[in-house]
PDB file of N, CA and C in Angstrom:
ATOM      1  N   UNK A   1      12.437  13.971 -67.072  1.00  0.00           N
ATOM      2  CA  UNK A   1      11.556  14.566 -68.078  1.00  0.00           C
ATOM      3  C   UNK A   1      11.370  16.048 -67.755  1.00  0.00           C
ATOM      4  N   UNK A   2      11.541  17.048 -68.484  1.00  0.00           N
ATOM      5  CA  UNK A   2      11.205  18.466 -68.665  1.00  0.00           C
ATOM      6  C   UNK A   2      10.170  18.733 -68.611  1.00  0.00           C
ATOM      7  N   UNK A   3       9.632  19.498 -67.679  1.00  0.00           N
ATOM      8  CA  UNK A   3       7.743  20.135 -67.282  1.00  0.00           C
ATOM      9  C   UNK A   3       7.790  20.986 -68.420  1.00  0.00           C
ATOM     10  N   UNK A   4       6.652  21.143 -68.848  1.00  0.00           N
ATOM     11  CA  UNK A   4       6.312  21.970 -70.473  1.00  0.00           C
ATOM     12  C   UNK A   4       5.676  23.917 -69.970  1.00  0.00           C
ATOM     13  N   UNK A   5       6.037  23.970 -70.621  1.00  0.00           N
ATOM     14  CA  UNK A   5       5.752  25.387 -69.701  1.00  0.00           C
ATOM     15  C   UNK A   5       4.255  25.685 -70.341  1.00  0.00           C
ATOM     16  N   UNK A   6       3.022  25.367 -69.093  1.00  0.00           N
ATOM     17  CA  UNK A   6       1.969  25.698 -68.980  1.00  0.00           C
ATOM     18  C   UNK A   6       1.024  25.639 -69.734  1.00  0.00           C
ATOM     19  N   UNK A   7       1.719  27.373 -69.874  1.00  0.00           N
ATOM     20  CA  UNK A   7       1.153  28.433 -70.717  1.00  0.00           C
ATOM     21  C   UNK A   7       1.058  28.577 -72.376  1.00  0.00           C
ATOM     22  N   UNK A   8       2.185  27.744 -72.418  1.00  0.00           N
ATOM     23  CA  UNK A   8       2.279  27.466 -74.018  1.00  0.00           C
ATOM     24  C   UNK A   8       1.285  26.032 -74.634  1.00  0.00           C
ATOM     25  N   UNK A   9       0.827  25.101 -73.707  1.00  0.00           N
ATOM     26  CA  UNK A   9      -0.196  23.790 -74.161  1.00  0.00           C
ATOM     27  C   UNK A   9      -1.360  24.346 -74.096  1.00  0.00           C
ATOM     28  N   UNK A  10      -2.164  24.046 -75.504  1.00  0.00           N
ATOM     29  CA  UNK A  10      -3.535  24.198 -75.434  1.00  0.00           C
ATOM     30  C   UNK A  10      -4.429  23.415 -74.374  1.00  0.00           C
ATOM     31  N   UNK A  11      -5.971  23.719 -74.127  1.00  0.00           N
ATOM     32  CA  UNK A  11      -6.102  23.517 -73.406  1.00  0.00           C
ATOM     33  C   UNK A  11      -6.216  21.667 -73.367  1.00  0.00           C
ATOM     34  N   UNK A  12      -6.413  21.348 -74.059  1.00  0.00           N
ATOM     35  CA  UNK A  12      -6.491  19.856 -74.778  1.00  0.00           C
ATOM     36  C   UNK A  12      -5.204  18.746 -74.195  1.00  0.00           C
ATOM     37  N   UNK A  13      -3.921  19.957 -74.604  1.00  0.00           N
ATOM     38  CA  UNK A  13      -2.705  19.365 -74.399  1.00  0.00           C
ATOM     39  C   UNK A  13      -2.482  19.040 -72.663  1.00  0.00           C
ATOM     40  N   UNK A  14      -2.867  20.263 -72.413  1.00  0.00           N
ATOM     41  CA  UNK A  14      -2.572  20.728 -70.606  1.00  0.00           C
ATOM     42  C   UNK A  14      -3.726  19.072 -69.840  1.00  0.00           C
ATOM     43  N   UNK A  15      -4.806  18.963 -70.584  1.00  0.00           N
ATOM     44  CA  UNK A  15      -5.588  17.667 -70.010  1.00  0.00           C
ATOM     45  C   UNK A  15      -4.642  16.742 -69.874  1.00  0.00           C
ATOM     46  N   UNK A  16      -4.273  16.561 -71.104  1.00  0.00           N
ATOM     47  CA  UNK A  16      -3.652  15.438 -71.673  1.00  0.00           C
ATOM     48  C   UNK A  16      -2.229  14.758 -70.298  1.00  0.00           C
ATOM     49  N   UNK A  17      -1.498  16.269 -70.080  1.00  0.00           N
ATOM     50  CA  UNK A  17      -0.150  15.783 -69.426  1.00  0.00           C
ATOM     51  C   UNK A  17      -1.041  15.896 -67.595  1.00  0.00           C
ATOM     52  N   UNK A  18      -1.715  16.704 -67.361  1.00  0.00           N
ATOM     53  CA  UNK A  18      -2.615  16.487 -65.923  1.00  0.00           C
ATOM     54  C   UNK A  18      -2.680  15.068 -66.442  1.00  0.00           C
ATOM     55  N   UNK A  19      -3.293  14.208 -66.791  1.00  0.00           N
ATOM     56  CA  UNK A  19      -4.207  12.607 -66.614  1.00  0.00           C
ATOM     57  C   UNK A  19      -2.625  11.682 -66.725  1.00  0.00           C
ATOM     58  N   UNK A  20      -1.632  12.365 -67.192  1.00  0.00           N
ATOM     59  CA  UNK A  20      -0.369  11.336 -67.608  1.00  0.00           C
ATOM     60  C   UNK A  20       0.437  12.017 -66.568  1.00  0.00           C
ATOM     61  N   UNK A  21       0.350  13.094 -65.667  1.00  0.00           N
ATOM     62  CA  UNK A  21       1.524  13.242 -64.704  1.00  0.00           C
ATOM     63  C   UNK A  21       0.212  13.764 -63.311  1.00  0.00           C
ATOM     64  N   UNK A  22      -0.579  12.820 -62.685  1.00  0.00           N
ATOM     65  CA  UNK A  22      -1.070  13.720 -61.525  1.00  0.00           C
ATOM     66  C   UNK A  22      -0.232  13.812 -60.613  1.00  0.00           C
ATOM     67  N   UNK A  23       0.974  13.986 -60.310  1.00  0.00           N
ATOM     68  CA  UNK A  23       1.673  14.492 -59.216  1.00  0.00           C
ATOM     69  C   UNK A  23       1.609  15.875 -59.478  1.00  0.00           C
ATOM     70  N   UNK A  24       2.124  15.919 -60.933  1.00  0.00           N
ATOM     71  CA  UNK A  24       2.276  17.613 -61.084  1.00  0.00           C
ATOM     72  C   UNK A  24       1.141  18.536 -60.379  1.00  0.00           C
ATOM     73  N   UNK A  25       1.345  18.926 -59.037  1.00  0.00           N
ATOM     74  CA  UNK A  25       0.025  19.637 -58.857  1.00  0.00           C
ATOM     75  C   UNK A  25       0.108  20.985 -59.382  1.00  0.00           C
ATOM     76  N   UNK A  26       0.944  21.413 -60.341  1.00  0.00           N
ATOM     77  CA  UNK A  26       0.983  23.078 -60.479  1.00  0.00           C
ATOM     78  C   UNK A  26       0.611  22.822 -61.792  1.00  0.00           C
ATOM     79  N   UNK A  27       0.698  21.688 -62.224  1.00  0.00           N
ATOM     80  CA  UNK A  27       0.052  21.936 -63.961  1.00  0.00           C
ATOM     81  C   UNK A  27      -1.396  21.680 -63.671  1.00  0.00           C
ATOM     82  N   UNK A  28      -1.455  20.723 -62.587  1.00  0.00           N
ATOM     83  CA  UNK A  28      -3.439  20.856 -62.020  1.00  0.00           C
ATOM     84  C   UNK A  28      -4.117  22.192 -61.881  1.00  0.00           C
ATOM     85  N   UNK A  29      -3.041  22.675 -61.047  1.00  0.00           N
ATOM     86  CA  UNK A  29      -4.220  24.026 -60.417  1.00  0.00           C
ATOM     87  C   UNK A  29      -3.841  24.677 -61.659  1.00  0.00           C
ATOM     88  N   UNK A  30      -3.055  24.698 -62.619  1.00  0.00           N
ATOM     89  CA  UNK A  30      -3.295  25.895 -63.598  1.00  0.00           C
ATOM     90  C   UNK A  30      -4.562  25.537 -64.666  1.00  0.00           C
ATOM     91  N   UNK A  31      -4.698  24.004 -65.051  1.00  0.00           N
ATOM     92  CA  UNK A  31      -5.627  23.260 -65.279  1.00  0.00           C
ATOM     93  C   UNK A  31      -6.985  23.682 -64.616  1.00  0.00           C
ATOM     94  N   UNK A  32      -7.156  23.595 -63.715  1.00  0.00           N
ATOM     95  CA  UNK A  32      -8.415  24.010 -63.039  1.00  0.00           C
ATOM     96  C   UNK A  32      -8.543  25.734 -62.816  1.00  0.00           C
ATOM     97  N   UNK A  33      -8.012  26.424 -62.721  1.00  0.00           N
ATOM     98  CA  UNK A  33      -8.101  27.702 -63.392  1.00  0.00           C
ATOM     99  C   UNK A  33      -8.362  28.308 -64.303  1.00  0.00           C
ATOM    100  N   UNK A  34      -7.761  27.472 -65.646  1.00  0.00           N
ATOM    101  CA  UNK A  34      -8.621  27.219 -66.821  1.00  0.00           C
ATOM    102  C   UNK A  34     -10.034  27.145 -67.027  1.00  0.00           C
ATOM    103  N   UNK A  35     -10.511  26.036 -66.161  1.00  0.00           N
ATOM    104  CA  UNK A  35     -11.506  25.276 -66.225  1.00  0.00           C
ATOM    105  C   UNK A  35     -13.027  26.857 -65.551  1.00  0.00           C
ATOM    106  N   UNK A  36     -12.683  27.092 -64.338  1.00  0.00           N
ATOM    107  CA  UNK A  36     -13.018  27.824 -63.573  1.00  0.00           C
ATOM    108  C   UNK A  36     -13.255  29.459 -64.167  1.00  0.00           C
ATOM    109  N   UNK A  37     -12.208  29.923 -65.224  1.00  0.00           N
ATOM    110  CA  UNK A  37     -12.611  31.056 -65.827  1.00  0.00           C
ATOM    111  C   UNK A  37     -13.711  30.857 -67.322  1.00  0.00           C
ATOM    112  N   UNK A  38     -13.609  29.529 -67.737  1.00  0.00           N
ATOM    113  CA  UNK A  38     -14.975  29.573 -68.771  1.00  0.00           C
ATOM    114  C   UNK A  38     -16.145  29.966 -68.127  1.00  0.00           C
ATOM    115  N   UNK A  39     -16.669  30.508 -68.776  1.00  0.00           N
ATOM    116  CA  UNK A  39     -17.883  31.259 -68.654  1.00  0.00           C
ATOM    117  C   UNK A  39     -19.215  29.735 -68.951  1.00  0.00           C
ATOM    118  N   UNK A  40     -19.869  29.150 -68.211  1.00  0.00           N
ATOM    119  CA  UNK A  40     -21.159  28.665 -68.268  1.00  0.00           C
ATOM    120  C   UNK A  40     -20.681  27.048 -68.196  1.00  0.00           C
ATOM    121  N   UNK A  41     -19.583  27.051 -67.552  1.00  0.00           N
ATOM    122  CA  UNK A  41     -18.869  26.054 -67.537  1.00  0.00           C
ATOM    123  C   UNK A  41     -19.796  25.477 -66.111  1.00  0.00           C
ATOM    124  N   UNK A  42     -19.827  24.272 -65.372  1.00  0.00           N
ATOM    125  CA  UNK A  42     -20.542  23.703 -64.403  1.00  0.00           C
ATOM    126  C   UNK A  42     -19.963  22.708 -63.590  1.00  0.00           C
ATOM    127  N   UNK A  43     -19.311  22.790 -62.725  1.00  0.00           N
ATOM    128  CA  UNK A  43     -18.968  21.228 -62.175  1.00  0.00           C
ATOM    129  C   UNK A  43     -19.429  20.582 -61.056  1.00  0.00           C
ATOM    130  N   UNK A  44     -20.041  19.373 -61.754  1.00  0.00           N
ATOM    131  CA  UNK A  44     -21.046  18.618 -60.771  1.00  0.00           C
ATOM    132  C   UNK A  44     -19.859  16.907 -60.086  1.00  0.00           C
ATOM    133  N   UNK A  45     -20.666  16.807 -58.918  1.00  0.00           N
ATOM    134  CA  UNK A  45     -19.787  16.091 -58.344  1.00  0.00           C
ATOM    135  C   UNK A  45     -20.644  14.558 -58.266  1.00  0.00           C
ATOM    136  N   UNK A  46     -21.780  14.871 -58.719  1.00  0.00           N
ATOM    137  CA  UNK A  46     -22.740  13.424 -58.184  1.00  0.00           C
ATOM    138  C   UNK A  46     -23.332  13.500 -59.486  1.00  0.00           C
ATOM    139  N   UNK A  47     -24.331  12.054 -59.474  1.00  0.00           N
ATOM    140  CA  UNK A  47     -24.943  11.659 -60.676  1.00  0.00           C
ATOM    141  C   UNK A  47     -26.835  12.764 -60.482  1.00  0.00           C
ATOM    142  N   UNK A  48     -26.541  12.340 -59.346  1.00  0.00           N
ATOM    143  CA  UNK A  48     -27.809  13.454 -58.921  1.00  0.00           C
ATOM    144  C   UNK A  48     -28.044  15.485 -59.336  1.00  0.00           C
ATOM    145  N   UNK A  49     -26.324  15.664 -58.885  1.00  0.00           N
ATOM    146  CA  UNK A  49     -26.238  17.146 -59.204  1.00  0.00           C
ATOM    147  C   UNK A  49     -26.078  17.357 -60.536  1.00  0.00           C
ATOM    148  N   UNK A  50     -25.728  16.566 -61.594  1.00  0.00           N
ATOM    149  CA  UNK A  50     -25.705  16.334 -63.011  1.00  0.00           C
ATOM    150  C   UNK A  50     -27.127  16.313 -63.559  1.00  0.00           C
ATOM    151  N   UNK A  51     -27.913  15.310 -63.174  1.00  0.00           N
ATOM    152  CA  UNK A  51     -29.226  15.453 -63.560  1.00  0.00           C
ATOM    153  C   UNK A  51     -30.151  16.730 -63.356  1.00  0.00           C
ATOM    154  N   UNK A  52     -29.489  17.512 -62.171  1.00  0.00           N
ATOM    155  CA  UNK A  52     -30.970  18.290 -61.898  1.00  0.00           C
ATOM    156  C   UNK A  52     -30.210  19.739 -62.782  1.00  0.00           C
ATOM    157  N   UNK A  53     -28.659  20.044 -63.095  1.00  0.00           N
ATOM    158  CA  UNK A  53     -28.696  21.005 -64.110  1.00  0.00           C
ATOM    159  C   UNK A  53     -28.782  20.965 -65.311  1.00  0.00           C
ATOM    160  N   UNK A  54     -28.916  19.395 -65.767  1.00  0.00           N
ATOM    161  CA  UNK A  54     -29.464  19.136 -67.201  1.00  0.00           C
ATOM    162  C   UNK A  54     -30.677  19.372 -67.058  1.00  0.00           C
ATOM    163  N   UNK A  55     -31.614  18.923 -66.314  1.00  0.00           N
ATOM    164  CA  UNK A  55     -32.807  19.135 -65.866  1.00  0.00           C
ATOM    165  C   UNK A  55     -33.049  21.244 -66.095  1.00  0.00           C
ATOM    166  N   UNK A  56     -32.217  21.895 -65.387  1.00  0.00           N
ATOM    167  CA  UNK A  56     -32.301  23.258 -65.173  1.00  0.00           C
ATOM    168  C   UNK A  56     -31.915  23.751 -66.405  1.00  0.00           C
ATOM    169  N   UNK A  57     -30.887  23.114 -67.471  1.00  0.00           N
ATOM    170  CA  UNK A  57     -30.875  24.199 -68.411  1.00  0.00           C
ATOM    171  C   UNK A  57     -32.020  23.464 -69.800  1.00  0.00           C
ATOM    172  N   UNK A  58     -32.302  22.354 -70.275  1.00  0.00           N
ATOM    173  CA  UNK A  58     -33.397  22.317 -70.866  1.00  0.00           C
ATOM    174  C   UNK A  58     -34.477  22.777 -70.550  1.00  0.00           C
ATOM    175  N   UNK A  59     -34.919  23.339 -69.478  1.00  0.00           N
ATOM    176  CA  UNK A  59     -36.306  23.976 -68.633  1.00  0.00           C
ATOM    177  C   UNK A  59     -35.488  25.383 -69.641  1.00  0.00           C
ATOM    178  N   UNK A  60     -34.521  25.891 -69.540  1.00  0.00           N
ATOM    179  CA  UNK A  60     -34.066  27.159 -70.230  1.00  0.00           C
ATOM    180  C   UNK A  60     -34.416  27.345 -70.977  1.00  0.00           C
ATOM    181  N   UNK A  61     -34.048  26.057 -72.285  1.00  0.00           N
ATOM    182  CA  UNK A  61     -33.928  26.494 -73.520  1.00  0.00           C
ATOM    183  C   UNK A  61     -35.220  26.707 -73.807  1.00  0.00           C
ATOM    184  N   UNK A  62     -36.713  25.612 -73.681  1.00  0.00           N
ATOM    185  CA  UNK A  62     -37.795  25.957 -74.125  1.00  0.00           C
ATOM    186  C   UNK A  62     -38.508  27.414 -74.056  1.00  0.00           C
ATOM    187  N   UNK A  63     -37.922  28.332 -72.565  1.00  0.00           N
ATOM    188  CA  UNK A  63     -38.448  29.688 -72.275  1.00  0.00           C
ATOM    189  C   UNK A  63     -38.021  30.550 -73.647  1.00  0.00           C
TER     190      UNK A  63
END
């Protein structure tokens, strides 16, 4: 099978072949580079660290 070049899959697409090829680690890290330059983007690793920035940005919105 032919690796798709990157740069040309939206970001949707690029999920799509990461979850159907995780060996590919170079379509990962370009994947997570992606991920990493959105702006207000958050990644939580526990059910705990999830709660307390939902917690932190509704405390936001009411200010």
């Amino acid at each position: 099978m032919t690796r798709p070049t990157y740069t040309e899959l939206t970001e949707a697409e690029l999920r799509e072949y990461v979850r159907r090829n995780p060996e590919d680690e170079d379509a990962f890290q370009h994947y997570l580079s992606i991920i990493r330059d959105k702006p207000g983007r958050v990644v939580t690793r526990t059910e705990e660290e999830f709660d307390a920035e939902l917690r932190k940005r509704i405390a936001q919105e009411k200010i």
